[in-house]
Protein backbone atom coordinates (compact mmCIF):
# COMPACT_ATOMS: atom_id res chain seq x y z
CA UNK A 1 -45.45 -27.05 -3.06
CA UNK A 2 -47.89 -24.24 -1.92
CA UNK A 3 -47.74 -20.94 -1.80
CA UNK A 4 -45.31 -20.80 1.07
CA UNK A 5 -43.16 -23.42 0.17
CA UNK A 6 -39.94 -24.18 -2.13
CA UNK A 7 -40.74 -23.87 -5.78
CA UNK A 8 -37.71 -23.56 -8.69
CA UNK A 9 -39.34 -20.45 -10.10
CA UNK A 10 -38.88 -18.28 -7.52
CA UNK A 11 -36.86 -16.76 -5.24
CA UNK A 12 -33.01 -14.78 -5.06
CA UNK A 13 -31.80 -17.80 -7.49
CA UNK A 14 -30.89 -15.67 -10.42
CA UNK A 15 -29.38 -12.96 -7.95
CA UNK A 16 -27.27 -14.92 -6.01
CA UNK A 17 -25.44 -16.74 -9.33
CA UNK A 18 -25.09 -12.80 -10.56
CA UNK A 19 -23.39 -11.85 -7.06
CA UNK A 20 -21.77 -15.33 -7.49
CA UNK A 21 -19.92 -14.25 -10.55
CA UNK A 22 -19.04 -11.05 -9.21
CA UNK A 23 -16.68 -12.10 -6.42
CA UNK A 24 -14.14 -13.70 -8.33
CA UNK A 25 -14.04 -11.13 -11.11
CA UNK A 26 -13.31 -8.42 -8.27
CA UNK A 27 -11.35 -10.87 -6.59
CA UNK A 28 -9.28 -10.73 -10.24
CA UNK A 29 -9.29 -7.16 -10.45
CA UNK A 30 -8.05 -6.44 -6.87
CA UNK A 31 -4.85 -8.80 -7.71
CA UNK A 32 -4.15 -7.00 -10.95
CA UNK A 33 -4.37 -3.86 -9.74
CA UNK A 34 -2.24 -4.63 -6.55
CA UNK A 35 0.58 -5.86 -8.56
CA UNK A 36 0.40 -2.80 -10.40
CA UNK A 37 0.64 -0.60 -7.41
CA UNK A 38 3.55 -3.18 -6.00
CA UNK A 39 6.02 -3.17 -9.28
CA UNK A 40 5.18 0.56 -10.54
CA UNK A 41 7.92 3.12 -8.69
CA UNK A 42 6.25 5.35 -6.10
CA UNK A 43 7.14 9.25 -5.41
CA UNK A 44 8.70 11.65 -7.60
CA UNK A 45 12.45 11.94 -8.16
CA UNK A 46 13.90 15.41 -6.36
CA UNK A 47 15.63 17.85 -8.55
CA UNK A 48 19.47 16.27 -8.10
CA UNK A 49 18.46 12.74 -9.27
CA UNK A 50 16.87 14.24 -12.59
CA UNK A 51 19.71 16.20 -13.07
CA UNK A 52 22.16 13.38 -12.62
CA UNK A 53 20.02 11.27 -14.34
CA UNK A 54 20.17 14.01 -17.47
CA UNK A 55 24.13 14.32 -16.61
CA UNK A 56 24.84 10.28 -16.31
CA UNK A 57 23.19 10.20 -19.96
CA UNK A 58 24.95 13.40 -21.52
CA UNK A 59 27.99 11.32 -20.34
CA UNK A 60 26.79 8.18 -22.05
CA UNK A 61 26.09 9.74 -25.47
CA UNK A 62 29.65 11.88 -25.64
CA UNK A 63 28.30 14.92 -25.12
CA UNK A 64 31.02 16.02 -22.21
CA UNK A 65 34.20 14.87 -21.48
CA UNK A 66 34.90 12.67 -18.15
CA UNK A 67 36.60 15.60 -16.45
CA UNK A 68 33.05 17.99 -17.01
CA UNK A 69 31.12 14.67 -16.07
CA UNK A 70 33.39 14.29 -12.46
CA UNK A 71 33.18 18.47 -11.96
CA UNK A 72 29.51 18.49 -12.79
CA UNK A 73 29.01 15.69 -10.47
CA UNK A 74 30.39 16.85 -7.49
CA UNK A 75 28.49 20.04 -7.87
CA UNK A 76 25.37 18.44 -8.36
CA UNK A 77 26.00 15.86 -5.25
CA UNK A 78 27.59 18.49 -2.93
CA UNK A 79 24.98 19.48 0.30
């Protein structure tokens, strides 16, 4: 063909296999990155839950008795 016309060497033909690639790579990226965001915990724990958290595993290990794990406890959960 002419000068105006279809001809294999030219054009976006290279450009538009590149972009071609590139939308189901970030398509692949956007799912692995949403399931991390949807099965890692969100927001910080507040003060009392870390500190029942360090008293629920003192307990575990023998550190205190049952008796200092139940008085600790209810001072930790009182409001």
């Amino acid at each position: 063909m002419g000068r105006w016309g279809y001809s294999p060497g030219t054009g976006w033909g290279w450009g538009f296999m590149f972009v071609g690639m590139l939308i189901p790579l970030a398509f692949i990226v956007l799912l692995i990155v949403g399931a991390y965001f949807l099965l890692t915990p969100r927001g910080e724990r507040t003060e009392s839950e870390t500190a029942l958290a360090i008293l629920d595993e003192r307990y575990a290990k023998g550190e205190i008795t049952k008796e200092q794990y139940l008085e600790m406890k209810q001072h930790l959960t009182k409001k």
